[in-house]
C-alpha atoms as a PDB file:
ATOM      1  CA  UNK A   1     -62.428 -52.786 -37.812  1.00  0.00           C
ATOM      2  CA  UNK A   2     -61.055 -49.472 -38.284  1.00  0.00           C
ATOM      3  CA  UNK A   3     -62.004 -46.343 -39.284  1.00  0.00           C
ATOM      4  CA  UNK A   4     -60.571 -43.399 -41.908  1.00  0.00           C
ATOM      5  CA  UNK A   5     -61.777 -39.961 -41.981  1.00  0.00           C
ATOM      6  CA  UNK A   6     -60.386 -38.234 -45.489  1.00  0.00           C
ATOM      7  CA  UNK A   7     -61.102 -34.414 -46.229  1.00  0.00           C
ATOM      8  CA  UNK A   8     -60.897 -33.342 -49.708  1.00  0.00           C
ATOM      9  CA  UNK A   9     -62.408 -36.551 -51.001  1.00  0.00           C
ATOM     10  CA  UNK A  10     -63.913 -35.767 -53.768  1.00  0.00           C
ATOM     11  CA  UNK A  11     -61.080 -35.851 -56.416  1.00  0.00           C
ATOM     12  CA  UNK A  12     -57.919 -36.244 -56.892  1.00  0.00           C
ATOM     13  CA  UNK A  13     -55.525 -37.732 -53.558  1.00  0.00           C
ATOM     14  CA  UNK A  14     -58.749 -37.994 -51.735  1.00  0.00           C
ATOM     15  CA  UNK A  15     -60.705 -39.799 -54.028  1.00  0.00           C
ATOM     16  CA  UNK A  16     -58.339 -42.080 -54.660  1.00  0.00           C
ATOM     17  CA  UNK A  17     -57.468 -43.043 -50.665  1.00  0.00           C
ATOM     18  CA  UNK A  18     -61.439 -43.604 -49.979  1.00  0.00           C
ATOM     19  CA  UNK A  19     -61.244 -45.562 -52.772  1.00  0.00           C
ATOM     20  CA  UNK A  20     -58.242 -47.906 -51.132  1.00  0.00           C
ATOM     21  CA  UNK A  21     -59.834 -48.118 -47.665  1.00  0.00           C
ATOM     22  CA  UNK A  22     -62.915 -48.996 -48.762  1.00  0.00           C
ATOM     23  CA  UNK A  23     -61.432 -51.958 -51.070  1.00  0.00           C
ATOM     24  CA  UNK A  24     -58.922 -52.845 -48.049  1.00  0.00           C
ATOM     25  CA  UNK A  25     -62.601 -52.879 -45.880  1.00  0.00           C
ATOM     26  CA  UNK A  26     -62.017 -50.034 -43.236  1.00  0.00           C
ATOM     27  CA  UNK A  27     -65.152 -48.074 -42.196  1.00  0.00           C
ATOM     28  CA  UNK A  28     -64.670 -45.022 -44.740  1.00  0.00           C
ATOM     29  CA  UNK A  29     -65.912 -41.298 -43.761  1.00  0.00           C
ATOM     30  CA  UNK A  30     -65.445 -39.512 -46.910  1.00  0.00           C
ATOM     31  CA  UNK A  31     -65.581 -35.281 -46.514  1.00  0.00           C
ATOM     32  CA  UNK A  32     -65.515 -32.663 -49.812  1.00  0.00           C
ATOM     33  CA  UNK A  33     -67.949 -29.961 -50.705  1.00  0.00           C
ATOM     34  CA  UNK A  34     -69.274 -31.352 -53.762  1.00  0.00           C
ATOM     35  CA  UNK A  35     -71.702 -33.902 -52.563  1.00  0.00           C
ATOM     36  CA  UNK A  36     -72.651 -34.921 -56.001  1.00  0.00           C
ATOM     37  CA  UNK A  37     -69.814 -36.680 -56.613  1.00  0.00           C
ATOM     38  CA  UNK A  38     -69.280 -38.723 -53.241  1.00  0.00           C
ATOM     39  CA  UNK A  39     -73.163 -40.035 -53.728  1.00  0.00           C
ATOM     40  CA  UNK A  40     -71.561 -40.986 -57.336  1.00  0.00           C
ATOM     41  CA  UNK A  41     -68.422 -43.071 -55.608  1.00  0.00           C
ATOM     42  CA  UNK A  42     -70.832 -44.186 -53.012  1.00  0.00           C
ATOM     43  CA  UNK A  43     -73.012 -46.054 -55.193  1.00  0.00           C
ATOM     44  CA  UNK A  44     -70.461 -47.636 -57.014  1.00  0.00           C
ATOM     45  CA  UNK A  45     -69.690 -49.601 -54.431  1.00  0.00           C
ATOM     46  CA  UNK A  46     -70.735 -53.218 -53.708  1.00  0.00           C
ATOM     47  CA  UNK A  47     -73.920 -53.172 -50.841  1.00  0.00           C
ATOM     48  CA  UNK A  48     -70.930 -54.504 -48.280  1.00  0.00           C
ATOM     49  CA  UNK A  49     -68.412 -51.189 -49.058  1.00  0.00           C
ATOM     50  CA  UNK A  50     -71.450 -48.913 -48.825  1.00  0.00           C
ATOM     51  CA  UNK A  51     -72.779 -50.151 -45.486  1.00  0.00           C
ATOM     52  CA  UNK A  52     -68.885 -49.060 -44.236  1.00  0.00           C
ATOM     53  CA  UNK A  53     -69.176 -45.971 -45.909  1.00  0.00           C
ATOM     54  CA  UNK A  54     -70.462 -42.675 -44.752  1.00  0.00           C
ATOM     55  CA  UNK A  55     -70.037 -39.434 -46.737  1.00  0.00           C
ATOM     56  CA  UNK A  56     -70.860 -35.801 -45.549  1.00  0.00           C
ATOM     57  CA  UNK A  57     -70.860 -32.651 -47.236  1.00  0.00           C
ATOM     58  CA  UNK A  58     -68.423 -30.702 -45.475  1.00  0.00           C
ATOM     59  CA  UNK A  59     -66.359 -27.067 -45.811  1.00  0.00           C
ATOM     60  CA  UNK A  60     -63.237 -27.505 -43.731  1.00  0.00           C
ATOM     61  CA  UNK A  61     -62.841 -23.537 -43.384  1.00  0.00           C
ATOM     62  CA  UNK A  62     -66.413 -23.704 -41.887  1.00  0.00           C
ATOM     63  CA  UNK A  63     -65.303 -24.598 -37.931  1.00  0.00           C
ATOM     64  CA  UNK A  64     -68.855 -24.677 -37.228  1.00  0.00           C
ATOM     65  CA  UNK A  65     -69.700 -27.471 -40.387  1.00  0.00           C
ATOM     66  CA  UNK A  66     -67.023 -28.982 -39.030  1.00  0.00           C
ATOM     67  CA  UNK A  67     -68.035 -29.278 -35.576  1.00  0.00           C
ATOM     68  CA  UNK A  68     -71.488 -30.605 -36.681  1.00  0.00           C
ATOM     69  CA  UNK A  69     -70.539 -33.479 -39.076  1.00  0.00           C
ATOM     70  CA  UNK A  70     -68.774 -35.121 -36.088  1.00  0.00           C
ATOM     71  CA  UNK A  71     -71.297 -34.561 -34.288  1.00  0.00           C
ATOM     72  CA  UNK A  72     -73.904 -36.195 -36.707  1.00  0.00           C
ATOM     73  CA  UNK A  73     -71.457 -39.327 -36.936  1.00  0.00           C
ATOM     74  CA  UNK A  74     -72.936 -42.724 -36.165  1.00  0.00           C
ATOM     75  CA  UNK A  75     -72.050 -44.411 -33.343  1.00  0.00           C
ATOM     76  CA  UNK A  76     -69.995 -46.821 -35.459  1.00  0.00           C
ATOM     77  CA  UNK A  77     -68.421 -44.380 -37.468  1.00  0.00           C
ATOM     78  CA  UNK A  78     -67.388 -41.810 -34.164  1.00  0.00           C
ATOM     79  CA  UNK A  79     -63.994 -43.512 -33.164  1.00  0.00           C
ATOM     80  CA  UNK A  80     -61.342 -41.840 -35.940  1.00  0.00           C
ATOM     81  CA  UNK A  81     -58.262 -44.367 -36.211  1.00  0.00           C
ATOM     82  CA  UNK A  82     -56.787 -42.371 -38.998  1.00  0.00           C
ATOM     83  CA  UNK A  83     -57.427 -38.839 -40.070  1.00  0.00           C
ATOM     84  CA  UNK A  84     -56.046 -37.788 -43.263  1.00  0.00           C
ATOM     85  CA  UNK A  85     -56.076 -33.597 -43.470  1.00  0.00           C
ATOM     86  CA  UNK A  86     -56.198 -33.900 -47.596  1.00  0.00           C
ATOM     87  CA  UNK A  87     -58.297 -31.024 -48.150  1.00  0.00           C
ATOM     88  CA  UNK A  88     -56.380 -27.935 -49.637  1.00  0.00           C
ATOM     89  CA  UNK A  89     -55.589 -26.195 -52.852  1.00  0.00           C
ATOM     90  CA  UNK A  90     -53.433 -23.800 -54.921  1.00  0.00           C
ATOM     91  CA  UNK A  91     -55.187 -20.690 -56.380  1.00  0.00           C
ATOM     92  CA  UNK A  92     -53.194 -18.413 -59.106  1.00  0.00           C
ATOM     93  CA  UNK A  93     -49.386 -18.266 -59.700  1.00  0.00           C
ATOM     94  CA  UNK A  94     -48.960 -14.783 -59.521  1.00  0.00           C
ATOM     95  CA  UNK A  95     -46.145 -12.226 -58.478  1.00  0.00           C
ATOM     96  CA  UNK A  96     -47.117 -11.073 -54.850  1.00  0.00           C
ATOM     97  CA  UNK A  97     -47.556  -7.661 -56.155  1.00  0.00           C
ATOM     98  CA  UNK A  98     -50.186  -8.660 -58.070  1.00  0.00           C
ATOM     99  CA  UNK A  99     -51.453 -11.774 -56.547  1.00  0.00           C
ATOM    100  CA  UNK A 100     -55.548 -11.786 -55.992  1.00  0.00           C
ATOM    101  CA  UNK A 101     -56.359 -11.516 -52.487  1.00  0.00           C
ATOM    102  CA  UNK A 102     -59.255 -13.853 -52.593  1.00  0.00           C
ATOM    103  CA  UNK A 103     -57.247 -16.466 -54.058  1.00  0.00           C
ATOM    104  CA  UNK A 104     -54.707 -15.478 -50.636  1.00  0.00           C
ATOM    105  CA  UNK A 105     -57.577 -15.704 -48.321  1.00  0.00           C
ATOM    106  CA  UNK A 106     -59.152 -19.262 -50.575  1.00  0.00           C
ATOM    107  CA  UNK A 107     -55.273 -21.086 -50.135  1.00  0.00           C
ATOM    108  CA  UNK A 108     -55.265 -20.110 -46.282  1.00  0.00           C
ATOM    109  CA  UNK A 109     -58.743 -20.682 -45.161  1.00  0.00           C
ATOM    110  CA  UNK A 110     -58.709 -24.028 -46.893  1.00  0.00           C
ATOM    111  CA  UNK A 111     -54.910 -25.173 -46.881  1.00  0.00           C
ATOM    112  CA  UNK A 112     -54.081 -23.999 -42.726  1.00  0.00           C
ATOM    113  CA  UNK A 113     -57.159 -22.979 -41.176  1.00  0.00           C
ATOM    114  CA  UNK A 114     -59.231 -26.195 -42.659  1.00  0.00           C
ATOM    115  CA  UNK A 115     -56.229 -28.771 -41.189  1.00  0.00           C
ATOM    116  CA  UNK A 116     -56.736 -27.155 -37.581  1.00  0.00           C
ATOM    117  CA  UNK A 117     -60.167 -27.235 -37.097  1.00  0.00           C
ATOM    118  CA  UNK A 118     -60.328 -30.796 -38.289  1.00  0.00           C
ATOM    119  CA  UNK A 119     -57.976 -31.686 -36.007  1.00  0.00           C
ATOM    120  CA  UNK A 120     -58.807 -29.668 -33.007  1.00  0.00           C
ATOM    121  CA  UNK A 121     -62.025 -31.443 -33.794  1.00  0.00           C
ATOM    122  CA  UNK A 122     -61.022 -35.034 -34.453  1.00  0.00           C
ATOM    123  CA  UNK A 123     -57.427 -34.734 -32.158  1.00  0.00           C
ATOM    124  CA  UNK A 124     -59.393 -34.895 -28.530  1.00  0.00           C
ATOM    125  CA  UNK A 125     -61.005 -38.359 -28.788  1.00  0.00           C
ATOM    126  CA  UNK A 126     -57.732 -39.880 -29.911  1.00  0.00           C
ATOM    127  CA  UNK A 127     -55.983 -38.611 -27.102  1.00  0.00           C
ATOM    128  CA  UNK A 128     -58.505 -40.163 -25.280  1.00  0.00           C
ATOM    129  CA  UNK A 129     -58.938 -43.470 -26.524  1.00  0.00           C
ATOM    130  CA  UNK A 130     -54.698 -43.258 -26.256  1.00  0.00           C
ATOM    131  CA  UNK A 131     -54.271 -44.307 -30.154  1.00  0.00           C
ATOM    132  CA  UNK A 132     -54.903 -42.606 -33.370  1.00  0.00           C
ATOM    133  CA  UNK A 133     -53.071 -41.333 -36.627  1.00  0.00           C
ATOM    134  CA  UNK A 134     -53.110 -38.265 -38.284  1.00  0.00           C
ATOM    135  CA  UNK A 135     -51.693 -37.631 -41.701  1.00  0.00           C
ATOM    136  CA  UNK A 136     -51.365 -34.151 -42.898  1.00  0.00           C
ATOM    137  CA  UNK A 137     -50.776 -33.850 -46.692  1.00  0.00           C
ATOM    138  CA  UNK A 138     -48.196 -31.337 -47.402  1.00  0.00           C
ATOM    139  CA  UNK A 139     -46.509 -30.649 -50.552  1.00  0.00           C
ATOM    140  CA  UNK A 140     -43.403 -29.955 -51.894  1.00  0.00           C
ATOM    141  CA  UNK A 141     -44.231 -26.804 -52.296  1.00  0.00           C
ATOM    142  CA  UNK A 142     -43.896 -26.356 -48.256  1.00  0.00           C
ATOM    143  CA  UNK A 143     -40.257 -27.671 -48.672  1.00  0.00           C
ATOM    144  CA  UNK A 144     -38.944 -24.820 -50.848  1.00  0.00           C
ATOM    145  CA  UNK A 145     -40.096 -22.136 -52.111  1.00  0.00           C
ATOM    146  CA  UNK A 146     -40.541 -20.937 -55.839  1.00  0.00           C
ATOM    147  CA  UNK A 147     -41.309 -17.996 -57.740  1.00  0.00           C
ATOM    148  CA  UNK A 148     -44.833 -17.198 -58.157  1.00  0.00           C
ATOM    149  CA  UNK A 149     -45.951 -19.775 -55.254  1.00  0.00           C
ATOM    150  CA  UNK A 150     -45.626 -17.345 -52.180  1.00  0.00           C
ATOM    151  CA  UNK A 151     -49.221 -17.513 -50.017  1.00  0.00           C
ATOM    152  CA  UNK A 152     -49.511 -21.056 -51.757  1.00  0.00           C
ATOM    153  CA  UNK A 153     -45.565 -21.363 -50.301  1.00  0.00           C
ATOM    154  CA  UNK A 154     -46.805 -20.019 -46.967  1.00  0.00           C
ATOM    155  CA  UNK A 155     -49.316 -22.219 -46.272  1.00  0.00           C
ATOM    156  CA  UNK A 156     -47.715 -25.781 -47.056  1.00  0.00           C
ATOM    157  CA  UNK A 157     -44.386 -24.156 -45.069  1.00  0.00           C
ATOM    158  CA  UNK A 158     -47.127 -23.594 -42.307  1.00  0.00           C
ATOM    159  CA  UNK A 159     -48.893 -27.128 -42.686  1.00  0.00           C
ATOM    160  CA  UNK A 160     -44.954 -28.500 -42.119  1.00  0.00           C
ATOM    161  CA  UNK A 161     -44.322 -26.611 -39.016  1.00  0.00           C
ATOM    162  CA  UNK A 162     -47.496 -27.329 -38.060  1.00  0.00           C
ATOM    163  CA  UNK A 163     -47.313 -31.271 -38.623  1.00  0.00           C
ATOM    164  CA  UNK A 164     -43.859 -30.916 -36.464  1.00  0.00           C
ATOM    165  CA  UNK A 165     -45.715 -29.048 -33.499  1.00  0.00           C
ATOM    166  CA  UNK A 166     -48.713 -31.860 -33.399  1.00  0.00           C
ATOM    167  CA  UNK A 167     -46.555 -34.580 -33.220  1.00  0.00           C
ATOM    168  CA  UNK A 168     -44.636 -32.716 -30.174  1.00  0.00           C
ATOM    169  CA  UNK A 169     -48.246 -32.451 -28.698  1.00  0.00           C
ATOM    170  CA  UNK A 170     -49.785 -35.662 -29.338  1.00  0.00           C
ATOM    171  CA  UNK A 171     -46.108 -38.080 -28.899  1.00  0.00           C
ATOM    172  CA  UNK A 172     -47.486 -38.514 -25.143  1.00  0.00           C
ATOM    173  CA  UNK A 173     -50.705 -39.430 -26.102  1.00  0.00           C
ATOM    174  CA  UNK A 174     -49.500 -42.684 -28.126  1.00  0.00           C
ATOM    175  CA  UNK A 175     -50.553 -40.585 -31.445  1.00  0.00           C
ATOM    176  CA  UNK A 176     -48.617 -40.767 -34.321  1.00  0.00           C
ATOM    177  CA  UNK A 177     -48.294 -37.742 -36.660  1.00  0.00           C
ATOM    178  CA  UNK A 178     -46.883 -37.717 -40.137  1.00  0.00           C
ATOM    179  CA  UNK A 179     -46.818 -35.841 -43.322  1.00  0.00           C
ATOM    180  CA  UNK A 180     -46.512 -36.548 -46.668  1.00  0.00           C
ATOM    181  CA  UNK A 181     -45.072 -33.665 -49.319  1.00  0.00           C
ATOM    182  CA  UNK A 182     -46.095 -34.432 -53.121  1.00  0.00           C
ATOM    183  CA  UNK A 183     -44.132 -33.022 -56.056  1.00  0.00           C
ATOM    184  CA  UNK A 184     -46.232 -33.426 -59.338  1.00  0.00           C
ATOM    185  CA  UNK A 185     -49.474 -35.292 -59.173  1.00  0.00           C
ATOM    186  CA  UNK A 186     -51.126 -34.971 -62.129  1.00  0.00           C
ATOM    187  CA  UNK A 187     -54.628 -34.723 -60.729  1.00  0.00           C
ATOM    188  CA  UNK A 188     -57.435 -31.327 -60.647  1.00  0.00           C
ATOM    189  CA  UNK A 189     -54.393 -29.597 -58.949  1.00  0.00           C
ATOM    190  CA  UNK A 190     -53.476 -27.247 -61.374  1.00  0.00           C
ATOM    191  CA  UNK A 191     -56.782 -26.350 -63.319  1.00  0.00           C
ATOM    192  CA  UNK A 192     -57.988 -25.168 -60.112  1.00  0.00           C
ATOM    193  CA  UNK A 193     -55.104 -23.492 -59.314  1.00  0.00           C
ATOM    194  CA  UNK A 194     -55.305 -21.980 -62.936  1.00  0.00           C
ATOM    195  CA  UNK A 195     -59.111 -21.255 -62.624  1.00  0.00           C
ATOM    196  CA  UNK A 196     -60.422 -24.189 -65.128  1.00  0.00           C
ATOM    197  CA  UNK A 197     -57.580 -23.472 -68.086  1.00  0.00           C
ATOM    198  CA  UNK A 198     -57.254 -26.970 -68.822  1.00  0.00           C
ATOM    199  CA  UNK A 199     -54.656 -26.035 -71.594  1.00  0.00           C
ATOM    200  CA  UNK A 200     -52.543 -24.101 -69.048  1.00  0.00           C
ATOM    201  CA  UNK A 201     -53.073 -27.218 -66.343  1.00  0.00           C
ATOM    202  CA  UNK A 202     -51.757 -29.506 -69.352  1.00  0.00           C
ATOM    203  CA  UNK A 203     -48.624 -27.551 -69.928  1.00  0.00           C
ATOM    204  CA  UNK A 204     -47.343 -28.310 -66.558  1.00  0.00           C
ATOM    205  CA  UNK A 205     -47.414 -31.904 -66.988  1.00  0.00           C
ATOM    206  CA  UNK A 206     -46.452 -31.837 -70.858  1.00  0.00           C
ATOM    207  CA  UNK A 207     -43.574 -34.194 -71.657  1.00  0.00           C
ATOM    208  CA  UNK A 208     -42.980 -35.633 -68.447  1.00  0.00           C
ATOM    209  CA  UNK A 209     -44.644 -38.786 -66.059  1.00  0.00           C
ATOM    210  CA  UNK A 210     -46.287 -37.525 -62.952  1.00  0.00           C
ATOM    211  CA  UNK A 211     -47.212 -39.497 -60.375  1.00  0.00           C
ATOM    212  CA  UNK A 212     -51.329 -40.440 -60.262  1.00  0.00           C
ATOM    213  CA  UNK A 213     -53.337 -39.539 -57.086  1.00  0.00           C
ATOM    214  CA  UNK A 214     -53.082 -43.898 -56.747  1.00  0.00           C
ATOM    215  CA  UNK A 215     -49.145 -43.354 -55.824  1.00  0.00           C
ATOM    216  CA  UNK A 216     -50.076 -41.206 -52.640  1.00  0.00           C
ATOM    217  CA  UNK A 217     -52.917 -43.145 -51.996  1.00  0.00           C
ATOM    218  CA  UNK A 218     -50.319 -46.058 -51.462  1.00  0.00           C
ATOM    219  CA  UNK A 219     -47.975 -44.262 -49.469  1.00  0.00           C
ATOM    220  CA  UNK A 220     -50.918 -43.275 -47.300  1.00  0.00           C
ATOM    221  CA  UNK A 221     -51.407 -47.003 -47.040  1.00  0.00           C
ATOM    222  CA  UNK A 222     -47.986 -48.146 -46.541  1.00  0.00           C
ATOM    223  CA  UNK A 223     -47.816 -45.557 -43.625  1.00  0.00           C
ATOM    224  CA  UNK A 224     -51.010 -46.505 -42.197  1.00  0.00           C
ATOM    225  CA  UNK A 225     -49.921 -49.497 -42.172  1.00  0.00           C
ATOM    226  CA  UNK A 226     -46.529 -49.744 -39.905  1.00  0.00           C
ATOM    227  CA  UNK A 227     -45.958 -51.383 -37.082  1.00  0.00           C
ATOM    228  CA  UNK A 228     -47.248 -49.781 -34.191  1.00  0.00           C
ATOM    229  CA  UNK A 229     -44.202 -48.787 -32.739  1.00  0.00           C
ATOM    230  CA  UNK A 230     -43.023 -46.880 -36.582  1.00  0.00           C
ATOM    231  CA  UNK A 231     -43.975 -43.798 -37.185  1.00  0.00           C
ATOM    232  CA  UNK A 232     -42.892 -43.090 -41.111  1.00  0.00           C
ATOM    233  CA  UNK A 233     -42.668 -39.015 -39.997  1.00  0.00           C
ATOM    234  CA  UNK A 234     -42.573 -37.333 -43.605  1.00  0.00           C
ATOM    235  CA  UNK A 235     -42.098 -38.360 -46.760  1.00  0.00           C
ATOM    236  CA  UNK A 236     -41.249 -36.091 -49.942  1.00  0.00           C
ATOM    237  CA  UNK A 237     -41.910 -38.284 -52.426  1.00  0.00           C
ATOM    238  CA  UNK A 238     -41.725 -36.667 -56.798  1.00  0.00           C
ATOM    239  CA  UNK A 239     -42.169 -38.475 -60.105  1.00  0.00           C
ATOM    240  CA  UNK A 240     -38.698 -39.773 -61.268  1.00  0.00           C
ATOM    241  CA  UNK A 241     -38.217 -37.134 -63.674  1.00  0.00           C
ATOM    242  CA  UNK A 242     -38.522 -34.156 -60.885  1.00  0.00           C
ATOM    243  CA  UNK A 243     -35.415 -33.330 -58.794  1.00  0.00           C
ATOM    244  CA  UNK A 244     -37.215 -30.453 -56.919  1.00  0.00           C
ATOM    245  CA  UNK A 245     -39.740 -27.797 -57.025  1.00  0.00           C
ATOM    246  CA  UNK A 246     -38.299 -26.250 -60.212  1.00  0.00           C
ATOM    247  CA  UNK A 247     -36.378 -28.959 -62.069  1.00  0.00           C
ATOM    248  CA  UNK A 248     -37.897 -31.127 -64.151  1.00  0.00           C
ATOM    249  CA  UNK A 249     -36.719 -33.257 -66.663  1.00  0.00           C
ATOM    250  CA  UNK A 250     -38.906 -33.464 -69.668  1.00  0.00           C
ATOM    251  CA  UNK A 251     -38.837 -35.447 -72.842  1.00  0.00           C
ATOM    252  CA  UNK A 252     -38.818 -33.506 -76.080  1.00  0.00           C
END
C-alpha cells in the first residue's frame, strides 16, 4: 500500500486529491492550516478510509512545524511514496509600485519557501529507500508573466526552476520529479487572492468554463500513476476556452 502526503489540503486542488487517494485506498496524510475542516473530510469517510488517513495541522513556511509533523508520523504513515507540494497562494493584483509587502512576503513564504522545506524534509528518505515522487504544483502563472502578477509571477517562475533543479538532483536517486502548471481553476484561488471579494473572485470566471480542482486532481492521478520507467515531467494544462495567461475566450 502506498502512501500520499498533500500540503494545502484543505480546499480547493488539495482537497480534492485527498479526496481521490483516499477513494483509490492509498494511506492519505492530509496537511493545511485550518484543522477544522480536515477533521470535517476526515469524518466523512467510511471507518476503512479513516483508519488510512492521517491529518495534521501544519504551516509549510514554519520549517520547524514542518520538521515536527514528520516527526510525529506513525510508523505506517513515515514512508512518503508521493509528495504533492500543493500548498501556495496568490495575494493582491497590484502594480509593483504599489503592491502590499505583506501580501509579497505571504506569496513567497508560502508559494517557494513552503515547497523547500517540505521537501528538504520529505526528499532524504526517498533517496534512501531509492523510490519516491514528488509533484510540485506550479501554475501558469510561472510560465509567463502578466501585468499585475509580478511577486505572484516570481514565485511560480521560481517553483519551475526549482522543479527543473530537483529532478537534476534526485534523477540518480530513482526519484521522479514533475510539475503541473494550472490556468483557471475555479476554486478559493482568487477570493483569497482578492482578500474575500467574492464578487471580484466571480468576475474572473464570469462567462467562461474553468476547470474544477477534480481535473488536477486527475492529472495528479494519471501521473502518479505511470509506468515506472515514465516520468510525465510538466504539464500546462487550461480550460478549453483559455489560450494563455491573458486570453480568454468568454461567452457573452
Amino acid at each position: 500500500m502506498k502512501t500520499i502526503l498533500v500540503t494545502g489540503a484543505s480546499s480547493g486542488f488539495g482537497a480534492a486529491t485527498v479526496q481521490r487517494y483516499a477513494s483509490e485506498g492509498w494511506r492519505v496524510i492530509a496537511w493545511a492550516r485550518r484543522m477544522d475542516r480536515l477533521t470535517d473530510w476526515k469524518s466523512s469517510l467510511s471507518t476503512t478510509q479513516q483508519a488510512l488517513t492521517w491529518i495534521q495541522e501544519v504551516d509549510v513556511r514554519d520549517p520547524k512545524a514542518v520538521t515536527s509533523a514528520i516527526a510525529s508520523l506513525p510508523a505506517e504513515f513515515s514512508d512518503v511514496d508521493l509528495l504533492i507540494n500543493n500548498a501556495g497562494l496568490a495575494a493582491g493584483k497590484d502594480p509593483v509600485h504599489t503592491a502590499n509587502l505583506d501580501d509579497w512576503e505571504r506569496m513567497i513564504d508560502t508559494n517557494l519557501k513552503g515547497l523547500l522545506y517540505v521537501t528538504r524534509a520529505i526528499s532524504p528518505k526517498m533517496v534512501a529507500r531509492k523510490t519516491g515522487h514528488i509533484i510540485n504544483i506550479g501554475s501558469i502563472a510561472g510560465k509567463e508573466s502578466y501585468p499585475e502578477g509580478n511577486a505572484y509571477n516570481a514565485t511560480k517562475y521560481a517553483v519551475d526552476g526549482l522543479t527543473r533543479s530537483m529532478r537534476m538532483d534526485l534523477v540518480h536517486h530513482n526519484i521522479r520529479v514533475s510539475q503541473i502548471c494550472p490556468g483557471m481553476v475555479e476554486t478559493e484561488f482568487s477570493e483569497v487572492r482578492f482578500h474575500g471579494d467574492q464578487q471580484k473572485a466571480a468576475s474572473v470566471y464570469a462567462h467562461m468554463e474553468p476547470l474544477q480542482a477534480e481535473d488536477i486532481a486527475d492529472l495528479i492521478w494519471y501521473m502518479s500513476q505511470a509506468p515506472a520507467h515514465v516520468n510525465i515531467a510538466d504539464v500546462l494544462i487550461l480550460p478549453t476556452s483559455q489560450a494563455s495567461a491573458t486570453i480568454v475566450a468568454r461567452q457573452s
